[in-house]
Protein backbone atom coordinates (compact mmCIF):
# COMPACT_ATOMS: atom_id res chain seq x y z
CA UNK A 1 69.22 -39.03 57.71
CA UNK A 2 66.59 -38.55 54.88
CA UNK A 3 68.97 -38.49 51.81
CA UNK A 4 72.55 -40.23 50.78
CA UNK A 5 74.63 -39.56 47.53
CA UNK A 6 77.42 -41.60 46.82
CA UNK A 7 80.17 -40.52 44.20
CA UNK A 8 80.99 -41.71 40.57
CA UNK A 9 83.06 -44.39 42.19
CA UNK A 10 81.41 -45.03 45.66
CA UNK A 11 83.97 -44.16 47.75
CA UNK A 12 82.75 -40.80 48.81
CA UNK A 13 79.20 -40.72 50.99
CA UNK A 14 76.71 -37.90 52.39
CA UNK A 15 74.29 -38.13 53.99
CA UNK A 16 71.56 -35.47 54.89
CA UNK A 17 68.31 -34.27 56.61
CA UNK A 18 65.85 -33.46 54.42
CA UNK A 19 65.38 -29.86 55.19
CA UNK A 20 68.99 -29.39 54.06
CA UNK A 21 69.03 -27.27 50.52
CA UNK A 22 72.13 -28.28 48.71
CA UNK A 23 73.31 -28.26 45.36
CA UNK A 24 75.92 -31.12 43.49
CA UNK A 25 78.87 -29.09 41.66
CA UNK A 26 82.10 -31.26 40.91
CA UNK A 27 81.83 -35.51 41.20
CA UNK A 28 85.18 -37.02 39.96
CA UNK A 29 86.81 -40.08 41.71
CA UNK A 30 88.77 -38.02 44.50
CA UNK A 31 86.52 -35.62 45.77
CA UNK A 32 82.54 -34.40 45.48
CA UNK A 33 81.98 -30.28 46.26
CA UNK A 34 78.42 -29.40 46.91
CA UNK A 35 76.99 -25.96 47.92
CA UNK A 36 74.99 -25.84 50.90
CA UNK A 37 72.39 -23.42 51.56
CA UNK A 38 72.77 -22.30 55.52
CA UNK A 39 69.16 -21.56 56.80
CA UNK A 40 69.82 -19.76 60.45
CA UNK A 41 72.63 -17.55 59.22
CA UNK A 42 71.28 -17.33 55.52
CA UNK A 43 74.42 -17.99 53.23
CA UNK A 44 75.50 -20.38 51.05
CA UNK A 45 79.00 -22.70 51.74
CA UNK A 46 80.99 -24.22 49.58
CA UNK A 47 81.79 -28.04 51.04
CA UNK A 48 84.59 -30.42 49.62
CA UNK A 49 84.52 -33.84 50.66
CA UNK A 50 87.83 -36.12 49.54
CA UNK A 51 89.00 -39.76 49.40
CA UNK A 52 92.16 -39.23 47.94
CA UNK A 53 94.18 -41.63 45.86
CA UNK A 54 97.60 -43.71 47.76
CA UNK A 55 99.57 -43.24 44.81
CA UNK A 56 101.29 -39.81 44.72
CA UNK A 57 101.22 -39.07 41.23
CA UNK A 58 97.17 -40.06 41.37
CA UNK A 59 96.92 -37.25 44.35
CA UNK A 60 98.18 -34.78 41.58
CA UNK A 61 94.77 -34.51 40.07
CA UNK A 62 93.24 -33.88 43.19
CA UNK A 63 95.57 -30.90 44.03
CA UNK A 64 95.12 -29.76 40.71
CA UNK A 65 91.37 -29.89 41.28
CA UNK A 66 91.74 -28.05 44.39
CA UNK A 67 93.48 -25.05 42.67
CA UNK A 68 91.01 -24.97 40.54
CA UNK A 69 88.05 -24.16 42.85
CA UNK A 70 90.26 -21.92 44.52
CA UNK A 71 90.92 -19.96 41.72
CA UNK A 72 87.71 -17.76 42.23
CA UNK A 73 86.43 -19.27 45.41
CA UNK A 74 84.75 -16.42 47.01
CA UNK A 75 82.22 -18.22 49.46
CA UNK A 76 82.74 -19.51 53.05
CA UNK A 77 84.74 -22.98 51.88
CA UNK A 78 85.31 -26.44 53.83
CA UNK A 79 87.47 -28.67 52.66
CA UNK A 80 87.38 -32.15 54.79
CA UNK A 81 88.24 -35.88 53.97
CA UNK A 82 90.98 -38.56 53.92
CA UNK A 83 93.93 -37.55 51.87
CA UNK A 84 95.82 -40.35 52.28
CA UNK A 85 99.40 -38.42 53.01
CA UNK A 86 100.82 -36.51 56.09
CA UNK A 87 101.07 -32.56 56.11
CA UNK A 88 104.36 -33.34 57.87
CA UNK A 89 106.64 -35.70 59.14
CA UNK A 90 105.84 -35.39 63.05
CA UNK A 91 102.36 -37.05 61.61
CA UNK A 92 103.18 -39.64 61.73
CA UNK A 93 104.25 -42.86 64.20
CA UNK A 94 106.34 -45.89 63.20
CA UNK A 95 107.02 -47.60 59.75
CA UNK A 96 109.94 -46.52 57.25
CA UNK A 97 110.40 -42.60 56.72
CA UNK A 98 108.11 -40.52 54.98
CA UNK A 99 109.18 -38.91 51.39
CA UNK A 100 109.59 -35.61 51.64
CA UNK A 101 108.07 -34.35 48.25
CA UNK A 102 104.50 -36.52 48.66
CA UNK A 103 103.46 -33.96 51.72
CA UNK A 104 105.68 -31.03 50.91
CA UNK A 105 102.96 -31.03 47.54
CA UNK A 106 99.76 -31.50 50.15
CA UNK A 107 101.41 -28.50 52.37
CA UNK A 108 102.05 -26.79 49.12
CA UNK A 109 98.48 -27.02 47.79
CA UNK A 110 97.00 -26.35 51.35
CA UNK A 111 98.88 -23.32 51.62
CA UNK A 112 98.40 -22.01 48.08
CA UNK A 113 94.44 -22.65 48.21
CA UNK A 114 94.47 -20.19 50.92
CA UNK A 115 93.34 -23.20 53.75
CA UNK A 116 93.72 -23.30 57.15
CA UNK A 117 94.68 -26.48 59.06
CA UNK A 118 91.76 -26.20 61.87
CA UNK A 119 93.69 -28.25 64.77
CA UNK A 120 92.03 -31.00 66.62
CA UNK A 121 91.04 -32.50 70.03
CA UNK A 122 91.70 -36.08 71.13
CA UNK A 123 94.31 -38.43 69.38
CA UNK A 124 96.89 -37.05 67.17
CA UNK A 125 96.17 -39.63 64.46
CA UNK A 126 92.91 -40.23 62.92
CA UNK A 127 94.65 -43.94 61.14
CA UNK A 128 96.32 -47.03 62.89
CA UNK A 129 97.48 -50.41 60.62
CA UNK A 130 96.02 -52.71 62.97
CA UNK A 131 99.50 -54.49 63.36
CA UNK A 132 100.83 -54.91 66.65
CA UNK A 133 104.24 -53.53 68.22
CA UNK A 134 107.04 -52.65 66.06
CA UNK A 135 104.68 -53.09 63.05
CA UNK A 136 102.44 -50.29 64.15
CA UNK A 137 102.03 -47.24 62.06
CA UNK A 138 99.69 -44.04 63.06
CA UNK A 139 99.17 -41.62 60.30
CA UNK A 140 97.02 -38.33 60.80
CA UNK A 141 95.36 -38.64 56.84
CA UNK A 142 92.01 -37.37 57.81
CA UNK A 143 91.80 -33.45 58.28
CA UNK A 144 89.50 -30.50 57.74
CA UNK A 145 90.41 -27.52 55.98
CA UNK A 146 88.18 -24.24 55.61
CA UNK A 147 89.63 -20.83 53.96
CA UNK A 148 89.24 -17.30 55.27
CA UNK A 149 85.41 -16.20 54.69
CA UNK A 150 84.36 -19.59 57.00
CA UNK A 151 86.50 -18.89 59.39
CA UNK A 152 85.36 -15.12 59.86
CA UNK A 153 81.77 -16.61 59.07
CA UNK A 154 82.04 -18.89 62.74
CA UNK A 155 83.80 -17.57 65.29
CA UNK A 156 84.67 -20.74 67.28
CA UNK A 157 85.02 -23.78 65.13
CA UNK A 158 86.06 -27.34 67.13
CA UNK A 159 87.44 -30.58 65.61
CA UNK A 160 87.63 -33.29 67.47
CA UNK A 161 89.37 -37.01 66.86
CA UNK A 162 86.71 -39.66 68.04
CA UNK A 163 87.82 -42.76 69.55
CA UNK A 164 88.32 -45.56 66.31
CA UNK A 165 85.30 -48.00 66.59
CA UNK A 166 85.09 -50.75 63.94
CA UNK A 167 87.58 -48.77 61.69
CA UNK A 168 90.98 -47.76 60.67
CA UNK A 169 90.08 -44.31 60.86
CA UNK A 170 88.88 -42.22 63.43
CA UNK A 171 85.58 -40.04 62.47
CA UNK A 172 86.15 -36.37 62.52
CA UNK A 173 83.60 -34.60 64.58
CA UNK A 174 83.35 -30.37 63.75
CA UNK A 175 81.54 -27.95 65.70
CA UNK A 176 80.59 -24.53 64.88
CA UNK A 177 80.11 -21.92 67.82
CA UNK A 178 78.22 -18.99 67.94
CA UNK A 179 79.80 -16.54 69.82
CA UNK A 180 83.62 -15.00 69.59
CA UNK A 181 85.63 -14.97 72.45
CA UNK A 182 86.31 -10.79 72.92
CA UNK A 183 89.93 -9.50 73.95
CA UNK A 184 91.06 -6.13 74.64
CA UNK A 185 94.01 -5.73 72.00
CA UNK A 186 97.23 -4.50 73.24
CA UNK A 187 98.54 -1.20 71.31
CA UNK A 188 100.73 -1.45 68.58
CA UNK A 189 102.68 1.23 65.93
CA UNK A 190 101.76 0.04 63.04
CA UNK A 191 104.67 0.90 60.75
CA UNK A 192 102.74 2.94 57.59
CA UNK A 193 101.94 5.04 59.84
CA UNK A 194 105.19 6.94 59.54
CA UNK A 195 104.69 7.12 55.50
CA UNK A 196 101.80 9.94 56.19
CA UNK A 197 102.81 13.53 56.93
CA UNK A 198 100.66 13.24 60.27
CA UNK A 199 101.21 9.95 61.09
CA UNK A 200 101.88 11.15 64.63
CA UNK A 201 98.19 12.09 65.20
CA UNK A 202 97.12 8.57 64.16
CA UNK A 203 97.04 7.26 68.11
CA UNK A 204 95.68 10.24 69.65
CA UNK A 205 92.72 9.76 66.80
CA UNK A 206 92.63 5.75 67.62
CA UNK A 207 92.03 7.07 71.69
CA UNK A 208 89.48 9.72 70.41
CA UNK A 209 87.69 6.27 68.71
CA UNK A 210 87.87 4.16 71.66
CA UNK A 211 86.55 7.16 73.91
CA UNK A 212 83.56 7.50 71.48
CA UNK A 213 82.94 4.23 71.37
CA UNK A 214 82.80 4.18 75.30
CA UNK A 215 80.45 6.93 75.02
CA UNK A 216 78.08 5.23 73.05
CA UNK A 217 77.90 2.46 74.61
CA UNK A 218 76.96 4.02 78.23
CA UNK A 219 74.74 6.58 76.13
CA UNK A 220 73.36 5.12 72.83
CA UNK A 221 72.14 8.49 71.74
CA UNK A 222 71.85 9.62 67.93
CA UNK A 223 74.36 12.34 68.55
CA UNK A 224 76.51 10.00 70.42
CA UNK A 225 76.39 8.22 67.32
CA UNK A 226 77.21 10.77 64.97
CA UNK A 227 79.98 11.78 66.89
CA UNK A 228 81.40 8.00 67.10
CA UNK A 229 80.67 7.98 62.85
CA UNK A 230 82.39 11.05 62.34
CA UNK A 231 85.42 9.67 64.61
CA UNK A 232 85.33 6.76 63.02
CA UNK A 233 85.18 8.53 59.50
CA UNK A 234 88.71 10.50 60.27
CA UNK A 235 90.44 7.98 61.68
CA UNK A 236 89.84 5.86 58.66
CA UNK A 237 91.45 8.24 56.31
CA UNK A 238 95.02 7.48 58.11
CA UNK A 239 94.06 3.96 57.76
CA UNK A 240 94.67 3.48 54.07
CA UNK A 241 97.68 1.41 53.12
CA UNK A 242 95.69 -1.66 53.80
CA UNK A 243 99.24 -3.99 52.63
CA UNK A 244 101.15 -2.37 55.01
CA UNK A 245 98.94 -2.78 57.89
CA UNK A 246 98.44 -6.87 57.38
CA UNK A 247 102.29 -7.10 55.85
CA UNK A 248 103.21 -5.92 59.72
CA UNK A 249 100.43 -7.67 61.57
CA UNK A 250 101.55 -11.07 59.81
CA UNK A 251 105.16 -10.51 61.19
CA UNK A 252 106.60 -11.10 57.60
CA UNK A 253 109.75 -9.57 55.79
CA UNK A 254 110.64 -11.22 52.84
CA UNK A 255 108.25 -9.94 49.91
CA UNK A 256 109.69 -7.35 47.84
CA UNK A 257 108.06 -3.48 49.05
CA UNK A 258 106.22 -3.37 45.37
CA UNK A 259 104.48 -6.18 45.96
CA UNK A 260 100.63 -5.94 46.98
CA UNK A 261 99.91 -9.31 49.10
CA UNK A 262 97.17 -7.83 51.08
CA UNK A 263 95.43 -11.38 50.86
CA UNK A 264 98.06 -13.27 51.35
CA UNK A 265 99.33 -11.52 54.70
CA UNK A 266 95.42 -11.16 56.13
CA UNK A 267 95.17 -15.04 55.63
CA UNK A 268 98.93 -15.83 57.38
CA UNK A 269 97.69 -13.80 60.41
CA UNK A 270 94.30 -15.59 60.33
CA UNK A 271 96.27 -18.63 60.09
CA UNK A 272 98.75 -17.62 63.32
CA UNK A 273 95.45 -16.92 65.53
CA UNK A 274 94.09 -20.39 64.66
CA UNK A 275 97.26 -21.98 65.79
CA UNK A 276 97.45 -19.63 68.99
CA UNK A 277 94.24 -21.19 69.85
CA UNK A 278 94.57 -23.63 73.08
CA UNK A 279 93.03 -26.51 71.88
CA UNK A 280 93.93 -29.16 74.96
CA UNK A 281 96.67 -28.45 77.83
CA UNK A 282 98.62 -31.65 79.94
CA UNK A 283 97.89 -31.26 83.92
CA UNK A 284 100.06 -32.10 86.60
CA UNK A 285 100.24 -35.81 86.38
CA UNK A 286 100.66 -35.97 82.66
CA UNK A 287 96.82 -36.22 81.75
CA UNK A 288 95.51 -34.27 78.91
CA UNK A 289 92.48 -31.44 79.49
CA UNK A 290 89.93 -30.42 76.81
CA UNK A 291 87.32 -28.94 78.58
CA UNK A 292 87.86 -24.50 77.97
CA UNK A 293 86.50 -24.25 82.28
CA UNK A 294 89.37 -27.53 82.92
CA UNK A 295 91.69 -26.08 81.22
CA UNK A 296 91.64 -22.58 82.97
CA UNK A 297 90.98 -23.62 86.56
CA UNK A 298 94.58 -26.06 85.61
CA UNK A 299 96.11 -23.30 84.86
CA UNK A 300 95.28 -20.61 87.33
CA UNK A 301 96.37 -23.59 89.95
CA UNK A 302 99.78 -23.79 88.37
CA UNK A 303 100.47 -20.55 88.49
CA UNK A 304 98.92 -20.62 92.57
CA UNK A 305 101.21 -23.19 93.33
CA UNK A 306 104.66 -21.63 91.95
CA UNK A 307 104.10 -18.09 93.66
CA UNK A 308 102.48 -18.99 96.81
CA UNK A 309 104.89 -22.27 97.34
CA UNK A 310 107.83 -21.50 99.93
CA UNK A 311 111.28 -22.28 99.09
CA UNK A 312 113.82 -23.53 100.91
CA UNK A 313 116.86 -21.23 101.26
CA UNK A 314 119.71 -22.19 99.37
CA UNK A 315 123.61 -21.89 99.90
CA UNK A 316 125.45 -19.96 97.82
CA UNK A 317 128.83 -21.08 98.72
CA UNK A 318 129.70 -22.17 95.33
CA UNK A 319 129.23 -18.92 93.99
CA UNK A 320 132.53 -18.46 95.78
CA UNK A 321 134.50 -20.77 93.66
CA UNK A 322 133.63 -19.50 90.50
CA UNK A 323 136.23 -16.91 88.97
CA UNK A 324 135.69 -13.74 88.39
CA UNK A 325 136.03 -13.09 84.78
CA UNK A 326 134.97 -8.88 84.78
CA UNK A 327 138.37 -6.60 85.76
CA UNK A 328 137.40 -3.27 87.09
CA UNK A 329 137.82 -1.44 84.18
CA UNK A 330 135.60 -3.80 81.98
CA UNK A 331 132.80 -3.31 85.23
CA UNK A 332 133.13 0.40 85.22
CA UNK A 333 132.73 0.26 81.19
CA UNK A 334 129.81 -1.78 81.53
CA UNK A 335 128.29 -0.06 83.86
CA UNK A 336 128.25 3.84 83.25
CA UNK A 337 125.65 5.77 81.15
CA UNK A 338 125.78 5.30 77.17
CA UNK A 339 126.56 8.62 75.33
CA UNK A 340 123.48 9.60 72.61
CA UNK A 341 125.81 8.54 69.82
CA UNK A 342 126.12 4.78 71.03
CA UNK A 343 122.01 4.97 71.62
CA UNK A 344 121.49 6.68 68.31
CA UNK A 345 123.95 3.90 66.83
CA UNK A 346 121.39 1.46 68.22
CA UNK A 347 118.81 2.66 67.23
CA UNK A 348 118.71 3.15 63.77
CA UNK A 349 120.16 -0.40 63.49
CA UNK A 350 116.71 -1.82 65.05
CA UNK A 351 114.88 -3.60 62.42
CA UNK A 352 111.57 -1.15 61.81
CA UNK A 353 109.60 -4.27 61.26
CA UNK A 354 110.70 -6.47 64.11
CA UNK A 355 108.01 -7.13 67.17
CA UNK A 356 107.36 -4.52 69.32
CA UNK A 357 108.24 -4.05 72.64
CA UNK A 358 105.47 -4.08 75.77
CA UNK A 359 104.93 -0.50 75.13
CA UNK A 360 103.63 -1.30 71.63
CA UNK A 361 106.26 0.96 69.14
CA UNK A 362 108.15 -0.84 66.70
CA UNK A 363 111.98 0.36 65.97
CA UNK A 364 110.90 2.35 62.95
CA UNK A 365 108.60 4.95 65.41
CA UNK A 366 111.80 5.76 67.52
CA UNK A 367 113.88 6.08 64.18
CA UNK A 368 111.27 8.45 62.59
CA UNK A 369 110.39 10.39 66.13
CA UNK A 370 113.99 10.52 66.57
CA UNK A 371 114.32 14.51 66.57
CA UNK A 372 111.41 13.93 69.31
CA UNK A 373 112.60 11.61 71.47
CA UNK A 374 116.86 11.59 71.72
C-alpha cells in the first residue's frame, strides 16, 4: 500500500494503492466517507468506514450522521466498520442480555438508510472477549452494509469472516464478482394488471416479448430487432403502475393504497433476494460447505440418497387401533363435488395479494376473470 489516512482521532485507517483516485468528504470521530473513483467499470462509490462509539447515546451521532448522507445519496454506497452493537439478539453468544432499544436503533437506522445487511461466510461473530468458559462473549459488531445502486452495480458480492489472528476482531474480507448468476423466472399475475381495461392481453404480450427476444437471439438481424423494440415498446405501455408492480413483488400489505413507496418496496425485494442467497450449507456429518461447486454436488447427493434409498416395509397394524372419528354422512359430505356457490364463496374471500399458486395467478385474477372462468 502506497498511501494511509488516519481520522481526526486515529481510530479509523485506509490504506491504498497509489493508482486509486479518491476523494476525503466527512472526518468526524465515528466514521470517515470518501468517494472512490472505480477505473474498470468507470463510476464513482461512495465508501463509509466506522468505529463506532460503546456508549449508546454516543452511537446517536453516528446514526444521525448516517441519515444524513442518505438523505440524497444517489451513488453506489458501502457502508462497512465496527459498530460496536448487535443488529439482533441471536448475535450474540454468552454474557448478560442485550437491551433491546441499543440495536432496535442500529436496525432502525440500517433499515431507514435504505442498507442491506450483505451476509457472511465463516464464523458468525467477527468479536470474542478473550475470557475463557462461562465468561466468554461473541458479538457479531463488524458488518458491511451497501444500498441499492451497489448492489445492482456488482452482481455477486461475498463477505467473508477471517479466522481472528492477533485480535479481538475478525477482518472482514469483500469480494466483488463480475458476472450474475441468470434464472429463468417463473410466471406471475401481477395484480395492476387487472386495474387496465385490457389487462387480460398483458401475458399474451409478455409471450409475444419472450418469443422476440428468442428470435433475436438465434437471428440478430436489424428487423429482428425492430420487431423485438416495437414488442418491447407495447408491452411497456401495460407496464405503468410501477408501485403496484414492486408493492406485489415485495409481498407487502400494510401501506395505505395512496401511498407511493415505489423505493421502498424495490429495496425490500432487493433485500429478500440477498437473504435468499445460499451463502454456506451443513453436510452430512455436521460440517459446514462454502465452496458454490461443494455446495451443489452436497446437495444433489442428498437428494440421490432419499429417492434412490430402499425402505423397509412397515406394519400398519396400529392403524387398526386408532378410532375412526368420520361417520358416513360426514365422509359422504366431505367427499362429493362443491356446488359454484361454495367455490365462488371461496373465492372472492382469497386475499388478491397473497402468493401465488404454482401456476403463477394470484386470487385477485380468478376474482376479476370470474365471469371467465366459474
Amino acid at each position: 500500500m502506497d498511501v494511509a489516512y488516519s481520522n481526526i482521532n486515529g481510530k479509523i485507517w485506509l490504506f491504498f494503492d497509489s493508482v486509486v483516485e479518491w476523494e476525503l468528504l466527512i472526518d468526524v470521530e465515528q466514521q470517515v466517507t470518501i468517494k472512490v473513483y472505480h477505473q474498470v467499470i468507470g463510476k464513482y462509490i461512495m465508501m463509509t468506514f466506522v468505529y463506532s462509539k460503546c456508549s449508546s447515546l454516543e452511537r446517536l451521532e453516528l446514526w444521525d450522521s448516517l441519515y444524513y448522507l442518505a438523505s440524497d445519496m444517489e451513488l453506489p454506497w458501502l457502508v462497512r466498520g465496527d459498530f460496536n452493537v448487535v443488529l439482533s439478539e441471536e448475535e450474540k453468544l454468552g454474557g448478560l442480555p442485550m437491551y433491546p432499544p441499543e440495536y432496535e436503533n442500529f436496525a432502525f437506522c440500517v433499515n431507514s438508510c435504505g442498507l442491506f445487511d450483505l451476509g457472511y461466510k465463516g464464523s458468525p461473530f467477527t468479536w470474542w472477549n478473550r475470557r475463557p468458559n462461562a465468561q466468554c462473549i461473541f458479538k457479531r459488531l463488524d458488518m458491511i452494509f451497501v444500498n441499492l445502486p451497489f448492489q445492482n452495480l456488482f452482481s455477486d458480492i461475498d463477505v467473508e469472516h477471517l479466522i481472528r489472528t492477533g485480535s479481538d476482531h475478525a477482518h472482514l474480507l469483500m469480494s466483488c464478482g463480475d458476472n450474475a448468476r441468470q434464472f429463468m423466472k417463473p410466471f406471475k399475475f401481477l395484480n395492476f394488471w387487472s386495474k387496465h381495461d385490457t389487462f387480460k392481453e398483458v401475458a399474451i404480450r409478455e409471450d409475444v416479448v419472450r418469443i422476440k427476444e428468442m428470435l433475436f437471439e438465434e437471428e440478430p438481424t436489424i428487423e429482428n430487432r425492430i420487431v423485438l423494440q416495437k414488442a418491447q415498446a407495447e408491452l411497456k405501455k401495460y407496464l405503468s403502475i410501477e408501485e403496484q408492480y414492486w408493492k406485489q413483488k415485495a409481498g407487502m400489505t400494510w401501506f395505505a393504497e395512496s401511498d407511493r413507496n415505489t423505493r421502498f418496496f424495490h429495496n425490500h425485494l432487493n433485500g429478500k433476494r440477498q437473504k435468499l442467497q445460499l451463502k454456506r450449507i451443513q453436510d452430512g456429518v455436521g460440517g459446514w460447505i462454502e465452496s458454490q461447486e461443494l455446495m451443489a454436488n452436497a446437495t444433489v447427493e442428498f437428494f440421490q440418497n432419499q429417492f434412490t434409498r430402499e425402505n423397509d416395509l412397515n406394519s400398519f397394524e396400529l392403524l387398526y387401533n386408532v378410532p375412526s372419528m368420520v361417520t358416513l354422512e360426514k365422509h359422504l359430505e366431505l367427499c362429493r363435488m362443491p356446488t359454484i356457490e361454495e367455490a365462488k364463496g371461496d373465492v372472492f374471500a382469497l386475499n388478491g395479494d397473497s402468493a401465488s399458486g404454482p401456476d403463477g395467478f394470484t386470487g385477485i385474477f380468478y376474482q376479476e376473470c370470474w365471469d371467465i372462468i366459474g
